[in-house]
Protein backbone atom coordinates (compact mmCIF):
# COMPACT_ATOMS: atom_id res chain seq x y z
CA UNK A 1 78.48 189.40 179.53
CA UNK A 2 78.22 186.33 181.81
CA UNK A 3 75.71 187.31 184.67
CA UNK A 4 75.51 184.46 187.39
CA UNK A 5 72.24 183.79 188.83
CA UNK A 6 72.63 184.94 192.25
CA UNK A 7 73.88 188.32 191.05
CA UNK A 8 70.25 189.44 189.57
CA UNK A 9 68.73 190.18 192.92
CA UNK A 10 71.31 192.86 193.50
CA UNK A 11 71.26 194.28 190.10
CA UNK A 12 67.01 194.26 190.06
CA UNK A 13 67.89 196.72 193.78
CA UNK A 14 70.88 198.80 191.96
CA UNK A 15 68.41 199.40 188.96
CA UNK A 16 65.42 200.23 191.23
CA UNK A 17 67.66 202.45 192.96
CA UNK A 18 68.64 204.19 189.80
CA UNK A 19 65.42 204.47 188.97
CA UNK A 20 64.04 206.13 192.40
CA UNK A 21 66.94 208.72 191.74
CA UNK A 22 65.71 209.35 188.29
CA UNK A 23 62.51 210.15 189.75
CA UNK A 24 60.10 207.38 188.89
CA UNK A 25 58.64 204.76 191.36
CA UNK A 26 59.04 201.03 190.55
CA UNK A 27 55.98 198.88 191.44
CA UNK A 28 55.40 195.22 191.20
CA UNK A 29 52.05 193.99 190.80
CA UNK A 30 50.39 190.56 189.62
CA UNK A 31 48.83 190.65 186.22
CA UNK A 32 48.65 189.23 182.43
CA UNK A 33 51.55 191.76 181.35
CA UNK A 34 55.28 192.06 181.50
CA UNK A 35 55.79 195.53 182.36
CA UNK A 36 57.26 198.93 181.51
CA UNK A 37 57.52 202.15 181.67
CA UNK A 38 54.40 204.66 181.66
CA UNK A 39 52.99 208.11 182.71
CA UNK A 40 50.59 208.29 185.36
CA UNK A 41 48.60 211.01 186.71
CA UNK A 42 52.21 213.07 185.60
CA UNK A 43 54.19 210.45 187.85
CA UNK A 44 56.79 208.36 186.24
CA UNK A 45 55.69 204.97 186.76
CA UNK A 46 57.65 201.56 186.52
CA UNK A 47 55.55 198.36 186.34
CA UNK A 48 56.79 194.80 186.68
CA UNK A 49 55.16 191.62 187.12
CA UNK A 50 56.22 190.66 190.28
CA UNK A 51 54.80 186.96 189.19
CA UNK A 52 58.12 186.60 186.51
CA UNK A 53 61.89 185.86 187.04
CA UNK A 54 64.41 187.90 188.71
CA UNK A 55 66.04 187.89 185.38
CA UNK A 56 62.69 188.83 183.78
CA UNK A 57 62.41 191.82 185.81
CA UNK A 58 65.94 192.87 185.42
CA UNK A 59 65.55 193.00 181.49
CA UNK A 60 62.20 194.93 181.70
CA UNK A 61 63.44 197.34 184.85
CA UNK A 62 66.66 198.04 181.78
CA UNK A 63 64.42 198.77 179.05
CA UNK A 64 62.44 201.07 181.07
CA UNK A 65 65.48 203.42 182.15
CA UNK A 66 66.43 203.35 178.58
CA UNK A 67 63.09 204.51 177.72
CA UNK A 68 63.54 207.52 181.13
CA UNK A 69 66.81 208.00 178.87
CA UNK A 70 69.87 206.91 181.11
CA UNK A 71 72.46 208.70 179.02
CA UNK A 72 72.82 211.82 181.07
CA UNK A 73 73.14 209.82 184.58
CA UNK A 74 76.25 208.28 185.67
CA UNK A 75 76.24 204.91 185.99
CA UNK A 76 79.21 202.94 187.27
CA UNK A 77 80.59 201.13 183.64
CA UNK A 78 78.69 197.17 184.91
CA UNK A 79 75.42 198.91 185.62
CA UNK A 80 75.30 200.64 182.48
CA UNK A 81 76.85 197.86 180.11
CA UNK A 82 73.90 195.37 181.77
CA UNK A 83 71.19 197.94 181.23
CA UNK A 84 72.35 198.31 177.22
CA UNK A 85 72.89 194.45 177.10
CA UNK A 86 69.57 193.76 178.58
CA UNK A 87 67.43 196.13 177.02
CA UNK A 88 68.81 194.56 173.60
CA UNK A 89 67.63 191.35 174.46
């Protein structure tokens, strides 16, 4: 799938979205790391580096709802064929 540039920004605030309904919280912070998904203090916790590209942070933020497991939430067809293609990047 062909993704033009301009189109991550919305797709980084669809998949933070999706991820706020699915009950974790999406941070971005500076640091030496890329990001992902953890557990914290029984919190679902999303962490990107805020210092990479939008792209960057779209491919993490999809690897991390695959991890919360995405297959029981609706999705509309884009979102979820982006998170699958993404994540297998």
């Amino acid at each position: 799938m062909k993704i033009k540039e301009k189109e991550f920004e919305t797709i980084l605030q669809d998949l933070k979205s999706l991820a706020n309904q699915m009950g974790a919280t999406v941070r971005f912070e500076r640091g030496d790391f890329q990001g992902g998904y953890c557990i914290l203090k029984e919190s679902k916790v999303i962490v990107i580096n805020k210092l990479t590209s939008t792209q960057r942070k779209v491919m993490t933020l999809s690897a991390a709802l695959n991890e919360l497991g995405v297959d029981s939430v609706y999705l509309p067809p884009r979102l979820r064929e982006i998170i699958e293609e993404m994540d297998s990047n």
